[in-house]
C-alpha atoms as a PDB file:
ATOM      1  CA  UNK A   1     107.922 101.720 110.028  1.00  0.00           C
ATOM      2  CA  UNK A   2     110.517  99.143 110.470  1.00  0.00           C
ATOM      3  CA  UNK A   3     112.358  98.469 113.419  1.00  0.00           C
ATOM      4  CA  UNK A   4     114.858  95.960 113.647  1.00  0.00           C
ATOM      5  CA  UNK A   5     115.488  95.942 116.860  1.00  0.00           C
ATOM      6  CA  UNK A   6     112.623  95.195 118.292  1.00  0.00           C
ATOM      7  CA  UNK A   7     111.608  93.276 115.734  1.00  0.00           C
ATOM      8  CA  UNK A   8     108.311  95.028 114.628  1.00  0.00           C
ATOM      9  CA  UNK A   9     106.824  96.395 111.556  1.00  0.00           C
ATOM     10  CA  UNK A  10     104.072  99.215 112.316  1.00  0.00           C
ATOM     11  CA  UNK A  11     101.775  99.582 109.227  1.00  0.00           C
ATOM     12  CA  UNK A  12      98.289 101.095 107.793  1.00  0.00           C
ATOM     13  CA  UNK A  13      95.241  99.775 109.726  1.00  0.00           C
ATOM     14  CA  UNK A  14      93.742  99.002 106.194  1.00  0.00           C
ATOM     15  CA  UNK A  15      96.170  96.169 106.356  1.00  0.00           C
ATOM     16  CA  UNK A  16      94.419  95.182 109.444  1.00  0.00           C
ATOM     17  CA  UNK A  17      90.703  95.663 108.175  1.00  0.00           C
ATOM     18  CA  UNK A  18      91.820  94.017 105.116  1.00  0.00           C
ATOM     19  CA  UNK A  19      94.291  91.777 105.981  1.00  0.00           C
ATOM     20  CA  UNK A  20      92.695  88.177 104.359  1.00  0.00           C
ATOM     21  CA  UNK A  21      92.808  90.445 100.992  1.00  0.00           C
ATOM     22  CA  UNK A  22      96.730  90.804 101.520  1.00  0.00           C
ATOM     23  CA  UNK A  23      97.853  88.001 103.278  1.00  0.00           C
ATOM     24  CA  UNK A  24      96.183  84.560 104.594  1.00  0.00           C
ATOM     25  CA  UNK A  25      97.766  85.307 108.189  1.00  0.00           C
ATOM     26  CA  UNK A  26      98.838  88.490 110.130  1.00  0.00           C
ATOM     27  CA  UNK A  27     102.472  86.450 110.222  1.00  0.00           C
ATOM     28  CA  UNK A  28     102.678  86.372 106.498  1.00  0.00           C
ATOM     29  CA  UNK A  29     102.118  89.528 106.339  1.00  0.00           C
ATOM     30  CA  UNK A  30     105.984  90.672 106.301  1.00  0.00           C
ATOM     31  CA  UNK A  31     106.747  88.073 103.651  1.00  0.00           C
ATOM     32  CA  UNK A  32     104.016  90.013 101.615  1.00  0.00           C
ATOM     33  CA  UNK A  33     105.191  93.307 102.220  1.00  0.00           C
ATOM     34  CA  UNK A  34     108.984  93.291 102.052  1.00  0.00           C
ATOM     35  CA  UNK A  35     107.997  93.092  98.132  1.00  0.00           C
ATOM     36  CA  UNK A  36     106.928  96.286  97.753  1.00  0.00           C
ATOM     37  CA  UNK A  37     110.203  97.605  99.961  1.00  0.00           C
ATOM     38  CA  UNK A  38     113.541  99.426  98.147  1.00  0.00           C
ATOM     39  CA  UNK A  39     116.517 100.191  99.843  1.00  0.00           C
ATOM     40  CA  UNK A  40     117.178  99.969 103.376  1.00  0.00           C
ATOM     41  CA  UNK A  41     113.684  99.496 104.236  1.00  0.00           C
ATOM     42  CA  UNK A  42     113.845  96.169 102.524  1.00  0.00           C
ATOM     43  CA  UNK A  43     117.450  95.281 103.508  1.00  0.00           C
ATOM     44  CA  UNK A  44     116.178  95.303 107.253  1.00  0.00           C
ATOM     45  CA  UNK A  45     112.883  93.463 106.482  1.00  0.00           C
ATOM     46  CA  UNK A  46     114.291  90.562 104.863  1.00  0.00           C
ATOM     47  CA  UNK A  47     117.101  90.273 107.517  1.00  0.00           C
ATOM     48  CA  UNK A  48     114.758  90.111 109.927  1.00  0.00           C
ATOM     49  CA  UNK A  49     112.749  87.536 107.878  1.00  0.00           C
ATOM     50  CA  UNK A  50     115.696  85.702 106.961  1.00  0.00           C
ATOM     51  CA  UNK A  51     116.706  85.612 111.214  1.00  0.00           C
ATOM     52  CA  UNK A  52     113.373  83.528 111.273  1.00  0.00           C
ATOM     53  CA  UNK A  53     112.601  85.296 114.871  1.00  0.00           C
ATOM     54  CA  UNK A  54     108.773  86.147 115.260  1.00  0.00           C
ATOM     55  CA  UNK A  55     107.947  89.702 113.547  1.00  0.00           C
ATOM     56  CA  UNK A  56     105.831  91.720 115.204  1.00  0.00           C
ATOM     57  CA  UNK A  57     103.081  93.610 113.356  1.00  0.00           C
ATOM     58  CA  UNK A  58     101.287  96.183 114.648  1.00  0.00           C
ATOM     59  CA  UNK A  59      98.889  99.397 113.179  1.00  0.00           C
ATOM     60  CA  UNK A  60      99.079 103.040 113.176  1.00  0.00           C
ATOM     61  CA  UNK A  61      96.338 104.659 113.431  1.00  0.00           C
ATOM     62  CA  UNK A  62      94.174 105.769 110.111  1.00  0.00           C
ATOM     63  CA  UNK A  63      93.758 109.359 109.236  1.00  0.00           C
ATOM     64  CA  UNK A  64      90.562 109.885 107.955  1.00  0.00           C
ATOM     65  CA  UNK A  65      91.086 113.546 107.833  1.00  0.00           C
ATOM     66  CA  UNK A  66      93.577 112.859 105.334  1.00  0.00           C
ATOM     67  CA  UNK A  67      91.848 113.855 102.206  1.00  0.00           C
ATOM     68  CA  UNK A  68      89.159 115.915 103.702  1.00  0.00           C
ATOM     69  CA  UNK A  69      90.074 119.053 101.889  1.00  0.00           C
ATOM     70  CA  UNK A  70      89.769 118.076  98.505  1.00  0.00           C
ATOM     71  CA  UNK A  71      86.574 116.359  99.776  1.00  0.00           C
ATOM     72  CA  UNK A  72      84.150 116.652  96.772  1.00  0.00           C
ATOM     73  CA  UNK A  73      79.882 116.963  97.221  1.00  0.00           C
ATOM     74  CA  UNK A  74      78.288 113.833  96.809  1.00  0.00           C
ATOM     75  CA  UNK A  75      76.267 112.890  93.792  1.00  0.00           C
ATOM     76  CA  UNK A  76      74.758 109.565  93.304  1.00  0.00           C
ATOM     77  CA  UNK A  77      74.708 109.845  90.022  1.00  0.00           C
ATOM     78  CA  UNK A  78      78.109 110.714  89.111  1.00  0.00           C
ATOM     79  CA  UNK A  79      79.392 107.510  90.717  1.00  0.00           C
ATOM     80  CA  UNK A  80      81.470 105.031  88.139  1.00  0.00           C
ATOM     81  CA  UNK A  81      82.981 101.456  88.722  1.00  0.00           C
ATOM     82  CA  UNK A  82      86.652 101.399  89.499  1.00  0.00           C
ATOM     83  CA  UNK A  83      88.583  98.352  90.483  1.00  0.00           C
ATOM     84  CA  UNK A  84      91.759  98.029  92.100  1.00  0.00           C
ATOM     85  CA  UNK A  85      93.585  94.917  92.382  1.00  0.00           C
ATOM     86  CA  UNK A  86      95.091  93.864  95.929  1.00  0.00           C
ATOM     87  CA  UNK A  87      98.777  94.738  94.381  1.00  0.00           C
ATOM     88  CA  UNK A  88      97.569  98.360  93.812  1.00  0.00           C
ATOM     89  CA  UNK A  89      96.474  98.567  96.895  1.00  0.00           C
ATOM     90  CA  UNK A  90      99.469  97.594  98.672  1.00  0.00           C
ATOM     91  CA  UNK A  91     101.820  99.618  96.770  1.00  0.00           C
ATOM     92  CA  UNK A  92      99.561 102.387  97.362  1.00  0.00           C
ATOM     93  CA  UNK A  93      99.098 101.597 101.436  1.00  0.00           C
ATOM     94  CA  UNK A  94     102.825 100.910 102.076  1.00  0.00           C
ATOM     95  CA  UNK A  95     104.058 103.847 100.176  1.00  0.00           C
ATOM     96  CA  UNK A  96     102.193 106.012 102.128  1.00  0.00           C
ATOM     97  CA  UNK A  97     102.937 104.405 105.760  1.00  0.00           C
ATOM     98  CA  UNK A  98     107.124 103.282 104.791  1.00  0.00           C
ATOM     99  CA  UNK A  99     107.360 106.728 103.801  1.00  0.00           C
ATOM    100  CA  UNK A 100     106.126 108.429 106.586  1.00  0.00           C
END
């Protein structure tokens, strides 16, 4: 979520667990973000960037309920090697919390 206003973004707490793989500094974060932004979303973000008043960042809570139903039995051995590059994972992350 992006408010304007108040001049705060509220995002996943993955951003916060992970933040050093997004961005070197929770205040860089917007700079990082605002790429992966369309429309209005990203008009406000950069104006607010642009205004070059401090951004607040702050973390909704994470769901971890989320997937639960299509929750599958563990096996060990059907376990393969997938890697997602920290671009992925943004786009991924910030669709799901912008959207909401």
């Amino acid at each position: 979520m992006i408010n304007s206003e108040s001049y705060e973004i509220i995002i996943s707490m993955i951003m916060h667990w992970y933040r050093a793989d997004f961005a070197s500094s929770v205040s860089s974060l917007p700079d990082k973000i605002v790429k992966f932004l369309r429309g209005d979303k990203k008009a406000k973000l950069e104006a607010m960037i642009d205004s070059g008043k401090p951004i607040r960042v702050s973390y909704s809570s994470y769901d971890w309920g989320a997937n639960s139903s299509q929750s599958l039995e563990f096996f060990g051995s059907q376990l393969s090697t997938q890697q997602w590059s920290v671009d992925a994972l943004l786009r991924l992350n910030l669709c799901i919390e912008v959207m909401s």
